[in-house]
C-alpha atoms as a PDB file:
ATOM      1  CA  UNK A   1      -1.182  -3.199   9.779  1.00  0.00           C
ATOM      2  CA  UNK A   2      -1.711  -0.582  11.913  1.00  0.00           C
ATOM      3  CA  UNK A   3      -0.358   2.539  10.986  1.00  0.00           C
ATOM      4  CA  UNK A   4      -1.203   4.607  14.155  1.00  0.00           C
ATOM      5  CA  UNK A   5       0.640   2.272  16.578  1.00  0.00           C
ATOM      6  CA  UNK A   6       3.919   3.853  14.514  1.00  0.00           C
ATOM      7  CA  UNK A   7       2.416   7.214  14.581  1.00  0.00           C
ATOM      8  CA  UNK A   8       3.909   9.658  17.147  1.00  0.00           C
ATOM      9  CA  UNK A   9       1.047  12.336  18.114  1.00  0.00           C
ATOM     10  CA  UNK A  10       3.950  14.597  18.408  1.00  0.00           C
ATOM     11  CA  UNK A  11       4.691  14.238  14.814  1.00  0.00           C
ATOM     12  CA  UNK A  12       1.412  15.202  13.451  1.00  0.00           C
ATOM     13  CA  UNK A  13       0.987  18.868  12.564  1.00  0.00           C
ATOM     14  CA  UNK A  14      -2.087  20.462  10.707  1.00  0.00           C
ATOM     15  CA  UNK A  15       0.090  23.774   9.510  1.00  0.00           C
ATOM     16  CA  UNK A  16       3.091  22.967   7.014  1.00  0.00           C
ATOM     17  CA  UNK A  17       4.471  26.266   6.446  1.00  0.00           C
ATOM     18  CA  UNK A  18       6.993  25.082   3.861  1.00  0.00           C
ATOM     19  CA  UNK A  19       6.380  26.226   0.309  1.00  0.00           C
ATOM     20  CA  UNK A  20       9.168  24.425  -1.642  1.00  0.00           C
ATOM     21  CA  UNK A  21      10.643  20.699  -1.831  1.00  0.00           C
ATOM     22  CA  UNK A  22      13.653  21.230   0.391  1.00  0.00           C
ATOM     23  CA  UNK A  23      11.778  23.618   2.734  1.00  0.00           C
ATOM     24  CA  UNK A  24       9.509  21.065   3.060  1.00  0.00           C
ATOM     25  CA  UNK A  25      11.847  18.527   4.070  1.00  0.00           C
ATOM     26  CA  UNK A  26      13.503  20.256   7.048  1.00  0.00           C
ATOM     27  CA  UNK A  27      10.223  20.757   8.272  1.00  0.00           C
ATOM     28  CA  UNK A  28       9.493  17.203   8.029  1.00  0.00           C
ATOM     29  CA  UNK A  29      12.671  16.061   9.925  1.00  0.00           C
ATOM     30  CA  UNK A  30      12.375  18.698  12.498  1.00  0.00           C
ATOM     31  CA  UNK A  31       8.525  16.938  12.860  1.00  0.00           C
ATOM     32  CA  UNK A  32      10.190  14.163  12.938  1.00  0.00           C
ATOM     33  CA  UNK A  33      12.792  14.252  15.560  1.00  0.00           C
ATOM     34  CA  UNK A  34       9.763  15.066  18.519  1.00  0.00           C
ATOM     35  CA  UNK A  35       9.453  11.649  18.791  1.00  0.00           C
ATOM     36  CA  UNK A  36      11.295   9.833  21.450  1.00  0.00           C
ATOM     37  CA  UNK A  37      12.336   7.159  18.741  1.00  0.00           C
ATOM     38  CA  UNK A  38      14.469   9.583  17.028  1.00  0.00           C
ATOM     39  CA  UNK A  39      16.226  11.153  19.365  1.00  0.00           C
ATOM     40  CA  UNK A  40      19.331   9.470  18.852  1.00  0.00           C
ATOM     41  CA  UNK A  41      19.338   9.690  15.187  1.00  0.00           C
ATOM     42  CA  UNK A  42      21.171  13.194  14.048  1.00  0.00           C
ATOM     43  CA  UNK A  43      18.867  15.545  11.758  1.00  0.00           C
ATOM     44  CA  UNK A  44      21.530  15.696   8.743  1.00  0.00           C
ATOM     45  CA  UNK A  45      21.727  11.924   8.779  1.00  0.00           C
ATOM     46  CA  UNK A  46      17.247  11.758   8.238  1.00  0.00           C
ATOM     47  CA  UNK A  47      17.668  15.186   5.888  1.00  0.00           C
ATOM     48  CA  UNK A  48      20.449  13.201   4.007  1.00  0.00           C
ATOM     49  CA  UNK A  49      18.200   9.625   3.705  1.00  0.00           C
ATOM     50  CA  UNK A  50      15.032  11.571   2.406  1.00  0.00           C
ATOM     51  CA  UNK A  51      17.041  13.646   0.156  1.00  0.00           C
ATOM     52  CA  UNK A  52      18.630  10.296  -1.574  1.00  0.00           C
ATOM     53  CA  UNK A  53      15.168   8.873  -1.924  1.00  0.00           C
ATOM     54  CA  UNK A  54      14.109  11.889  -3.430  1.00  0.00           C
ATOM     55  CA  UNK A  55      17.135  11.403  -5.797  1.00  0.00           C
ATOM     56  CA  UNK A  56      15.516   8.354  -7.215  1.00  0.00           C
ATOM     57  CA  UNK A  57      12.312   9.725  -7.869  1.00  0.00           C
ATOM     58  CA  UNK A  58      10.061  12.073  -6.085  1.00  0.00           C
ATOM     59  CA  UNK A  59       7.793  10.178  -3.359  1.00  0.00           C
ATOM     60  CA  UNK A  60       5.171  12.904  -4.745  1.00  0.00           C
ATOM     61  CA  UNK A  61       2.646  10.119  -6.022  1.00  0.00           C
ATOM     62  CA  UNK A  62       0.110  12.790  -7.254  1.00  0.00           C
ATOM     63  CA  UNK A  63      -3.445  13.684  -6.216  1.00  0.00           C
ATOM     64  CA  UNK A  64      -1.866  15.750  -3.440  1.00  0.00           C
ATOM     65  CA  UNK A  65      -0.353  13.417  -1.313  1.00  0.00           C
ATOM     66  CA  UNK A  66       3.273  12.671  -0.842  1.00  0.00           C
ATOM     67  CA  UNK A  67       4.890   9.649   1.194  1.00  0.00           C
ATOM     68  CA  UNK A  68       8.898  10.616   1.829  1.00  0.00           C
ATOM     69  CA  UNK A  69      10.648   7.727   3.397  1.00  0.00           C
ATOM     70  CA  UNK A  70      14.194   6.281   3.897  1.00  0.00           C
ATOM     71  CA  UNK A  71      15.720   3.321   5.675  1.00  0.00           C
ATOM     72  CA  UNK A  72      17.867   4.978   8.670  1.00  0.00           C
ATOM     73  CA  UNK A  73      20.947   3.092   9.831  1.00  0.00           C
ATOM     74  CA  UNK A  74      20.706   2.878  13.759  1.00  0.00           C
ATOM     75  CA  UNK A  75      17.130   3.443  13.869  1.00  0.00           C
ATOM     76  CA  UNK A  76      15.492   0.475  15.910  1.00  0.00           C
ATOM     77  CA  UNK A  77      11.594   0.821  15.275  1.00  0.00           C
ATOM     78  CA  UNK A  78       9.413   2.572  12.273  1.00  0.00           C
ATOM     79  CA  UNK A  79       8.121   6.369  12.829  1.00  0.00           C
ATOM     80  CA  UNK A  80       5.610   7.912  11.403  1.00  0.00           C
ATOM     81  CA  UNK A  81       4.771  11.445  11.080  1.00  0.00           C
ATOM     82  CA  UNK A  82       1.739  13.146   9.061  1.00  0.00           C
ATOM     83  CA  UNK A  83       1.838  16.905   7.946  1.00  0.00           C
ATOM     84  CA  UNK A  84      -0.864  18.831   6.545  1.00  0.00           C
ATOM     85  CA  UNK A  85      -0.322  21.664   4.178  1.00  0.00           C
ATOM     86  CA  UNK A  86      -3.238  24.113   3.191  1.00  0.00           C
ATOM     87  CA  UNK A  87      -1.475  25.701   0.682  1.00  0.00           C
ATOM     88  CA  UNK A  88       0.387  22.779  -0.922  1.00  0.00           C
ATOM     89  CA  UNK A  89       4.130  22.537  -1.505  1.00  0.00           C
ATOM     90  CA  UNK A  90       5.653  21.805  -5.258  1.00  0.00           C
ATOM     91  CA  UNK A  91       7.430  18.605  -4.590  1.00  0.00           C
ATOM     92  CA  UNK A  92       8.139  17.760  -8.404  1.00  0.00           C
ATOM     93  CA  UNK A  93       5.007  15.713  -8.248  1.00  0.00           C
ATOM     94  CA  UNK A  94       4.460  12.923 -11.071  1.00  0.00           C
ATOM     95  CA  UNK A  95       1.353  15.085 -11.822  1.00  0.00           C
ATOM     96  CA  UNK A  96       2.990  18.335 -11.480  1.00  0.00           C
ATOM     97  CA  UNK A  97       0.253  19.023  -8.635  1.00  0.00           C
ATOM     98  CA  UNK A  98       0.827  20.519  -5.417  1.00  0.00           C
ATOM     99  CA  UNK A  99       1.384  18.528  -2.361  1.00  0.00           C
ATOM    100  CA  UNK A 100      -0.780  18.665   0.284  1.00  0.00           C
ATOM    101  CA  UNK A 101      -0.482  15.904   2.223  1.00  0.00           C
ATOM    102  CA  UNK A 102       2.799  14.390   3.782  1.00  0.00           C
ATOM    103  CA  UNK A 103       2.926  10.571   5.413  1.00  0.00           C
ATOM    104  CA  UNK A 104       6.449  10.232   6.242  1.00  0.00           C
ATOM    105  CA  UNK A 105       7.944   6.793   7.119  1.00  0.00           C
ATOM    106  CA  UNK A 106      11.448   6.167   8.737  1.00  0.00           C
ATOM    107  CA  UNK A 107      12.642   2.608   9.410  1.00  0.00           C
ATOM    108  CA  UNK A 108      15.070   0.438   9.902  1.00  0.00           C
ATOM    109  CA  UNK A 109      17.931  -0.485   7.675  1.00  0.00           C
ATOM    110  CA  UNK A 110      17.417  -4.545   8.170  1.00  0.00           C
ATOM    111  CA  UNK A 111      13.934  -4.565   7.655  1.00  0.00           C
ATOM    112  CA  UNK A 112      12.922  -4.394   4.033  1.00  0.00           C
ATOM    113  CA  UNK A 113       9.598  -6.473   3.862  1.00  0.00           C
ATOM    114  CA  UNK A 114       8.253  -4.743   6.932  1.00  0.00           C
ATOM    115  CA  UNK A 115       8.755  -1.392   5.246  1.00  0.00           C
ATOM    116  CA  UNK A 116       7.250  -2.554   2.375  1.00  0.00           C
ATOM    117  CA  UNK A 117       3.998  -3.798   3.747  1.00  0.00           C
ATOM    118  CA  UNK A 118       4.227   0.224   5.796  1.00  0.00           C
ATOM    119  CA  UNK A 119       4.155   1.888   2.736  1.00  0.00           C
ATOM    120  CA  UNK A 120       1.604  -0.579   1.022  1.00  0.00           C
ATOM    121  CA  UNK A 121      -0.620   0.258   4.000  1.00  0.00           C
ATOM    122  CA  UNK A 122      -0.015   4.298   3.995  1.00  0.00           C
ATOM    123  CA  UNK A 123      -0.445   3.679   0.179  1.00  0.00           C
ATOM    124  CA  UNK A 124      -3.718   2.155   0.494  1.00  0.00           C
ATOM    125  CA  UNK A 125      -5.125   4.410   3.546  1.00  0.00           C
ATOM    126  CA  UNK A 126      -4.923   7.755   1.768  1.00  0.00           C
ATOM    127  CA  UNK A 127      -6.543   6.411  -1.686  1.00  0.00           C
ATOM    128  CA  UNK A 128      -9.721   6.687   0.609  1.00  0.00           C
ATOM    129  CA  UNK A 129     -11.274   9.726  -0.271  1.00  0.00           C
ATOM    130  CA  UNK A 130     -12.745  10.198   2.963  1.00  0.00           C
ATOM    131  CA  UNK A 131      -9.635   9.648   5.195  1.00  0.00           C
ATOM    132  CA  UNK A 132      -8.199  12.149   2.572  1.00  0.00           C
ATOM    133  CA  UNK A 133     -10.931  15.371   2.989  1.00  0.00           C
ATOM    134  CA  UNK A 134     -10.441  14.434   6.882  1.00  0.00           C
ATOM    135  CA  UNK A 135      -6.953  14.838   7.145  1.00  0.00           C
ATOM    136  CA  UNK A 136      -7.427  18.515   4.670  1.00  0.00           C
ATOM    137  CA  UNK A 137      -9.732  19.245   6.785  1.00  0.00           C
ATOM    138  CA  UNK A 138      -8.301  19.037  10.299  1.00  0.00           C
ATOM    139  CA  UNK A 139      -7.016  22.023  12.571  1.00  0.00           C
ATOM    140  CA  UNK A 140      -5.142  20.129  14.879  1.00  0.00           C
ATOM    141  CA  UNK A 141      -2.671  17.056  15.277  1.00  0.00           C
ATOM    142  CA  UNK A 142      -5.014  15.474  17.485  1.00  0.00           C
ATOM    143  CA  UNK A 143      -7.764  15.178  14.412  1.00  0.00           C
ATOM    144  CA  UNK A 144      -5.132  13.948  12.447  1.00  0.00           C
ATOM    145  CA  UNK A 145      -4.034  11.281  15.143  1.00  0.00           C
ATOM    146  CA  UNK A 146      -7.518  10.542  15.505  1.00  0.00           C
ATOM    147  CA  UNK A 147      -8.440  10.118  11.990  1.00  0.00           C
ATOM    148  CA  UNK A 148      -5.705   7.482  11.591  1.00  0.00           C
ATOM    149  CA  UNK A 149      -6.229   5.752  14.577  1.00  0.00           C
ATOM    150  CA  UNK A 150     -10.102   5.741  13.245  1.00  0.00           C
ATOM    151  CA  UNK A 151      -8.801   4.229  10.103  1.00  0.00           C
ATOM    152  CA  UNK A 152      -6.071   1.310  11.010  1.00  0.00           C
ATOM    153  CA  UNK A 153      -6.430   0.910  14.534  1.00  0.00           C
ATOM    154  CA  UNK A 154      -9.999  -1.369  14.375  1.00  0.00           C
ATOM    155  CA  UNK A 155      -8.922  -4.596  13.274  1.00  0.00           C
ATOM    156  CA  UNK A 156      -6.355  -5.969  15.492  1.00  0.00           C
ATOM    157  CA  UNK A 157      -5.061  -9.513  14.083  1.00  0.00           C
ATOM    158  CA  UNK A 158      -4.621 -12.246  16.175  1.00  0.00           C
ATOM    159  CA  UNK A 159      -3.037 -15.509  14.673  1.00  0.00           C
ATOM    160  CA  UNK A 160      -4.690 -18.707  16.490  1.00  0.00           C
ATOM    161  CA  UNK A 161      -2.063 -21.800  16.608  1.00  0.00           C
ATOM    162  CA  UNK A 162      -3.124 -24.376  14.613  1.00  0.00           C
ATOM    163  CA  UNK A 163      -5.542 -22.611  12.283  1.00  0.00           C
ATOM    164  CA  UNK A 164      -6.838 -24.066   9.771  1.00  0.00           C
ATOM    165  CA  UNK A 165      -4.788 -22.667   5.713  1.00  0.00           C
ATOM    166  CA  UNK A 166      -6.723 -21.863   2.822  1.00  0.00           C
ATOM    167  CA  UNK A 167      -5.130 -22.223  -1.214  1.00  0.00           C
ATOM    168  CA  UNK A 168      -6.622 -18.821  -2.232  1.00  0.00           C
ATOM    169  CA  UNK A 169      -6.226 -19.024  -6.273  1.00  0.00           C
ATOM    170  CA  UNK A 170      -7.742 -15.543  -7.809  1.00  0.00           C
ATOM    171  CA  UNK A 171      -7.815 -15.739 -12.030  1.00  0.00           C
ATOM    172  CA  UNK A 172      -7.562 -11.615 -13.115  1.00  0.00           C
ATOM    173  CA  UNK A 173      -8.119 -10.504 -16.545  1.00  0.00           C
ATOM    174  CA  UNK A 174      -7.700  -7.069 -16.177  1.00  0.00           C
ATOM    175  CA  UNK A 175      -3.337  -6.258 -15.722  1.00  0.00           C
ATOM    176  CA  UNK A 176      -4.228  -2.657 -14.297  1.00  0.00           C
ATOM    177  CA  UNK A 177      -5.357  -4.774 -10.964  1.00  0.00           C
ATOM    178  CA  UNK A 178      -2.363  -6.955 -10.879  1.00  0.00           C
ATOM    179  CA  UNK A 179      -0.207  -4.129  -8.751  1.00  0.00           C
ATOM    180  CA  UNK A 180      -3.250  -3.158  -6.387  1.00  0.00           C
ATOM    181  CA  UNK A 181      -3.614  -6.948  -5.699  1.00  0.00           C
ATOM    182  CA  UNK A 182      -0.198  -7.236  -4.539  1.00  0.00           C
ATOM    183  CA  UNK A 183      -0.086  -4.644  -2.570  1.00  0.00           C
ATOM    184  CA  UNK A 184      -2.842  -5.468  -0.909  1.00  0.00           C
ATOM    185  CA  UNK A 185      -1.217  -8.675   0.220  1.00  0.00           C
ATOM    186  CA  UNK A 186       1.627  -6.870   1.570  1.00  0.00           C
ATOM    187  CA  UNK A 187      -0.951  -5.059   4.047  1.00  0.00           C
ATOM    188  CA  UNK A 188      -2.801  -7.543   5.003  1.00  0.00           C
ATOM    189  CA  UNK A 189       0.295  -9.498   5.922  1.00  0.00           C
ATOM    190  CA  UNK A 190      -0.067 -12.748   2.837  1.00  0.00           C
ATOM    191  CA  UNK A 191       3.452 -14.265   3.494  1.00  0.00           C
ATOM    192  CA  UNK A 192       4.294 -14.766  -0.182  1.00  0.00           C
ATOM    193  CA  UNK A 193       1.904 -15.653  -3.055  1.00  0.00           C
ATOM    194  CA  UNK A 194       2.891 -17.071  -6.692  1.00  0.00           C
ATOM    195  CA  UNK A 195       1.899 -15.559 -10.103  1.00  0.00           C
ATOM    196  CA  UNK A 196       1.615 -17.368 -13.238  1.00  0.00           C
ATOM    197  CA  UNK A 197       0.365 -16.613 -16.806  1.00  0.00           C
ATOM    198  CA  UNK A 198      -2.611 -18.497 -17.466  1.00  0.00           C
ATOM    199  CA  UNK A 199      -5.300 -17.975 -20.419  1.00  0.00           C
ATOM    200  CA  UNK A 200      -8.805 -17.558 -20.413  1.00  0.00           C
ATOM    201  CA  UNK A 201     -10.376 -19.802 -23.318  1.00  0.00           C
ATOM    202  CA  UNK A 202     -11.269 -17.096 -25.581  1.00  0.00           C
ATOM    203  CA  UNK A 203      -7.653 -16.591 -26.330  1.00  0.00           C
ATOM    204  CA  UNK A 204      -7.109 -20.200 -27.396  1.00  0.00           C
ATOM    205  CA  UNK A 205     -10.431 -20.592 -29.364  1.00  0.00           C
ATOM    206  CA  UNK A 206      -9.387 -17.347 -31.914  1.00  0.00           C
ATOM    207  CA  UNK A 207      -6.437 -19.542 -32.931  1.00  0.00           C
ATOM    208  CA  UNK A 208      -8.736 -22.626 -34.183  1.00  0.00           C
ATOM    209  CA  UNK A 209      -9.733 -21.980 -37.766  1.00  0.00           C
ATOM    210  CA  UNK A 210     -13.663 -22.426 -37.166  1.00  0.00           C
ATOM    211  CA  UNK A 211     -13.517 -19.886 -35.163  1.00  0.00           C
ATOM    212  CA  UNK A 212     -11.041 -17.368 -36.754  1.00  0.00           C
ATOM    213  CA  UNK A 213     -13.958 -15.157 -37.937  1.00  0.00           C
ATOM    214  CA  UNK A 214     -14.928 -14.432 -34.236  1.00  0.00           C
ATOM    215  CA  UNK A 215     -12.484 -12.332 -32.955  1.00  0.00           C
ATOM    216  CA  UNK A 216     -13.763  -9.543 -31.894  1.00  0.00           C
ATOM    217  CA  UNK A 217     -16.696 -10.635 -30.520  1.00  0.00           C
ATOM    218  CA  UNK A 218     -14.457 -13.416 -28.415  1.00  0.00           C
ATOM    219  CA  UNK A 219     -12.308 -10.343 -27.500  1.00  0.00           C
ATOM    220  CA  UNK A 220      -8.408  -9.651 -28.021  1.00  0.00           C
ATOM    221  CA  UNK A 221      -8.284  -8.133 -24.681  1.00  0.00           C
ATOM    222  CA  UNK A 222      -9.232 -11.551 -23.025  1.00  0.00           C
ATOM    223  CA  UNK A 223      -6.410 -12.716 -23.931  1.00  0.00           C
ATOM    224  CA  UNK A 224      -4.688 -11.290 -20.407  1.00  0.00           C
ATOM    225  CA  UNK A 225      -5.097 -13.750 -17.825  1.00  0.00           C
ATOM    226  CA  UNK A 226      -3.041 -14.048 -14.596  1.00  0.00           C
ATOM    227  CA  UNK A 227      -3.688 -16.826 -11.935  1.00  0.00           C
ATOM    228  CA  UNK A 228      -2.473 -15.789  -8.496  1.00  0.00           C
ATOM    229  CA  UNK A 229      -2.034 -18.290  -5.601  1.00  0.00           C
ATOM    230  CA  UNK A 230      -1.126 -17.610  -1.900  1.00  0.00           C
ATOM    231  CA  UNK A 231      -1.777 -19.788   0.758  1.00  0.00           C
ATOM    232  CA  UNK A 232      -3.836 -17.729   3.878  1.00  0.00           C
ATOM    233  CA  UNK A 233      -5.371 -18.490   7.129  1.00  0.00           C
ATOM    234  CA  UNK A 234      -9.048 -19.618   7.469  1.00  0.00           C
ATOM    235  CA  UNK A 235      -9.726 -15.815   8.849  1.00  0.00           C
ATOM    236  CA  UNK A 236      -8.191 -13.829   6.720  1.00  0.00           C
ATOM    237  CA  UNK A 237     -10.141 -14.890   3.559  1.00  0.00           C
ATOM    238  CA  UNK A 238     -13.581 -12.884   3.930  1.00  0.00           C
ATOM    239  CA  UNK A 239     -11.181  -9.517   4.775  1.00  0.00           C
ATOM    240  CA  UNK A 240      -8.846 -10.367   1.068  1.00  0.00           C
ATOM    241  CA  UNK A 241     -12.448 -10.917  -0.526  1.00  0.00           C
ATOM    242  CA  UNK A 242     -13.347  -7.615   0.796  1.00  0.00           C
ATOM    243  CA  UNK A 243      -9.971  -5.860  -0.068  1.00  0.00           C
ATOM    244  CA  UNK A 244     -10.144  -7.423  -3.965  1.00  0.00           C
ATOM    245  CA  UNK A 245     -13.884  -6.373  -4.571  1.00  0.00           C
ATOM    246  CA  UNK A 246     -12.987  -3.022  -2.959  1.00  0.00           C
ATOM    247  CA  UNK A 247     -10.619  -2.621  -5.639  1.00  0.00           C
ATOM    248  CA  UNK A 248     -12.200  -4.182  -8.844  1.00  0.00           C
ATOM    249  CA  UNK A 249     -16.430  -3.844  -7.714  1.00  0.00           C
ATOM    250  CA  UNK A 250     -18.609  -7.119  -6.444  1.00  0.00           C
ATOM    251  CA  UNK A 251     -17.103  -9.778  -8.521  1.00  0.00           C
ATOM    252  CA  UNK A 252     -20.731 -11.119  -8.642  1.00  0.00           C
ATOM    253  CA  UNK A 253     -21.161  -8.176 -11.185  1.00  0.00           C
ATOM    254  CA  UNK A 254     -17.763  -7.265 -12.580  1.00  0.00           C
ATOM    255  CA  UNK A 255     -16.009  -9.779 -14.854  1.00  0.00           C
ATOM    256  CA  UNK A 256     -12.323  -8.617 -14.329  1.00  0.00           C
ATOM    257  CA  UNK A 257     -11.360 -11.653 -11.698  1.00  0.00           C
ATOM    258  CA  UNK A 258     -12.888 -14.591  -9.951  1.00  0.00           C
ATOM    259  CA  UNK A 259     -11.573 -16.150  -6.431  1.00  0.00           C
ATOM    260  CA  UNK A 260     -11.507 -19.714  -5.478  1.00  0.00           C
ATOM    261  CA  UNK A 261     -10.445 -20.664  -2.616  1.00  0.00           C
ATOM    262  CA  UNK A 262     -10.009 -24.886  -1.399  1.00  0.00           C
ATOM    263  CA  UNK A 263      -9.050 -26.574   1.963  1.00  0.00           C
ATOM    264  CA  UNK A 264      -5.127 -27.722   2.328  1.00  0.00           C
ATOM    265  CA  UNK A 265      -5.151 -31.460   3.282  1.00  0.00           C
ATOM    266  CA  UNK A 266      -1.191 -30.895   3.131  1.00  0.00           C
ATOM    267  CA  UNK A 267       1.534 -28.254   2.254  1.00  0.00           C
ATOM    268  CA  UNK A 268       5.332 -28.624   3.082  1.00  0.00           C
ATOM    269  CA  UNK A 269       7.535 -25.682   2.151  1.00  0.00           C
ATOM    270  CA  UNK A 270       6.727 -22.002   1.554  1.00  0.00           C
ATOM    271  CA  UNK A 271       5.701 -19.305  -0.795  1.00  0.00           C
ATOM    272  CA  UNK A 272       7.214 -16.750   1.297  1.00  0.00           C
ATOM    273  CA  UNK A 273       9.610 -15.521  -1.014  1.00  0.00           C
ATOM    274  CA  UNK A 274       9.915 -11.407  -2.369  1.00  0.00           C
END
């Protein structure tokens, strides 16, 4: 997904001047309403929508970086807008840190699965360190634009009628994964996948008597296994081989997951289903 094509250049701003929460979020509105897509939308009505969100926890994820965002009734298309503050606001953080970083995300009220995958992708974009010291380190809301253009705007997909569907099946043993994973699949667009509980054999072979005595070197924390299956396009399986090993290391190396993936001779129906 790419973020910049929702980015106004008008909303981007290298100088944040705010120094507390609610400061910060008049700012942001007022950043927001320069682009042409908000126009109609009254500032109280985006103040209000933030403020609720805020309500239900702060959008401060730590690390510096915050991503406010609301559903707007009215609103036809998502905005984005991307504010830099040297200084860093106190946004009741989950780390207690200073914010630095603002990706706000307005969109519409009927369109829950698309705003999903938007923050999945912001999500994702700013864990890079390097798109991170980029954005702290621009002077202008060109760089910024720039930057995130740089970052998202490379990959265009194209869906080719007719292509040929993949069963992608990836086995994790490690549960810290299991969230990345799916959010990764939300950016890169995987229309629905299935989880089940599965167990690696280690778990099962602790429970026979002869091997009782071999516990720990079998491995208690083995026993975690899930078994993840999503049907994809032909294309997109070397980019979701990339986006897994980015998270959990070449899988060559790293034990924590395997990926199999097998031609479809026939599928009726649909996982799509969140």
């Amino acid at each position: 997904m790419n973020l910049y094509e929702k980015l106004c250049k008008d909303c981007c701003t290298a100088s944040l001047k705010a120094k507390k929460k609610d400061e910060a979020l008049h700012e942001l509105v007022a950043l927001l309403k320069k682009c042409p897509r908000v126009e109609k939308i009254e500032s109280y009505k985006i103040y209000s929508a933030l403020k609720e969100r805020e309500k239900l926890g702060s959008t401060g994820l730590g690390g510096g970086i915050a991503i406010p965002h609301a559903k707007i009734e009215g609103l036809d298309d998502f905005v984005l807008a991307l504010s830099i503050s040297k200084k860093g606001v106190q946004f009741d953080a989950v780390d207690n840190r200073k914010v630095h970083i603002f990706f706000v995300l307005l969109g519409p009220s009927n369109s829950p699965n698309e705003h999903l995958k938007m923050l999945s992708a912001i999500s994702r974009t700013l864990r890079d360190e390097d798109i991170k010291n980029e954005l702290l380190a621009a002077r202008s809301s060109e760089s910024i634009y720039e930057t995130i253009a740089m970052s998202s705007g490379e990959e265009a997909k194209k869906e080719l009628p007719q292509e040929k569907k993949k069963l992608l099946m990836i086995v994790l043993y490690e549960q810290k994964y299991l969230e990345d994973l799916m959010e990764l699949f939300l950016e890169l667009g995987v229309k629905g996948s299935t989880v089940i509980d599965s167990q690696g054999m280690g778990g099962i072979l602790t429970k026979v008597p002869l091997f009782a005595d071999f516990i720990n070197f079998l491995g208690e924390n083995k026993n975690y296994s899930k078994t993840i299956f999503a049907i994809i396009s032909e294309s997109e399986l070397h980019t979701i081989i990339r986006g897994v090993e980015n998270l959990l290391g070449d899988l060559d190396k790293h034990g924590g997951a395997s990926i199999i993936s097998l031609d479809i001779h026939f599928v009726k129906g649909t996982m799509e289903y969140m």
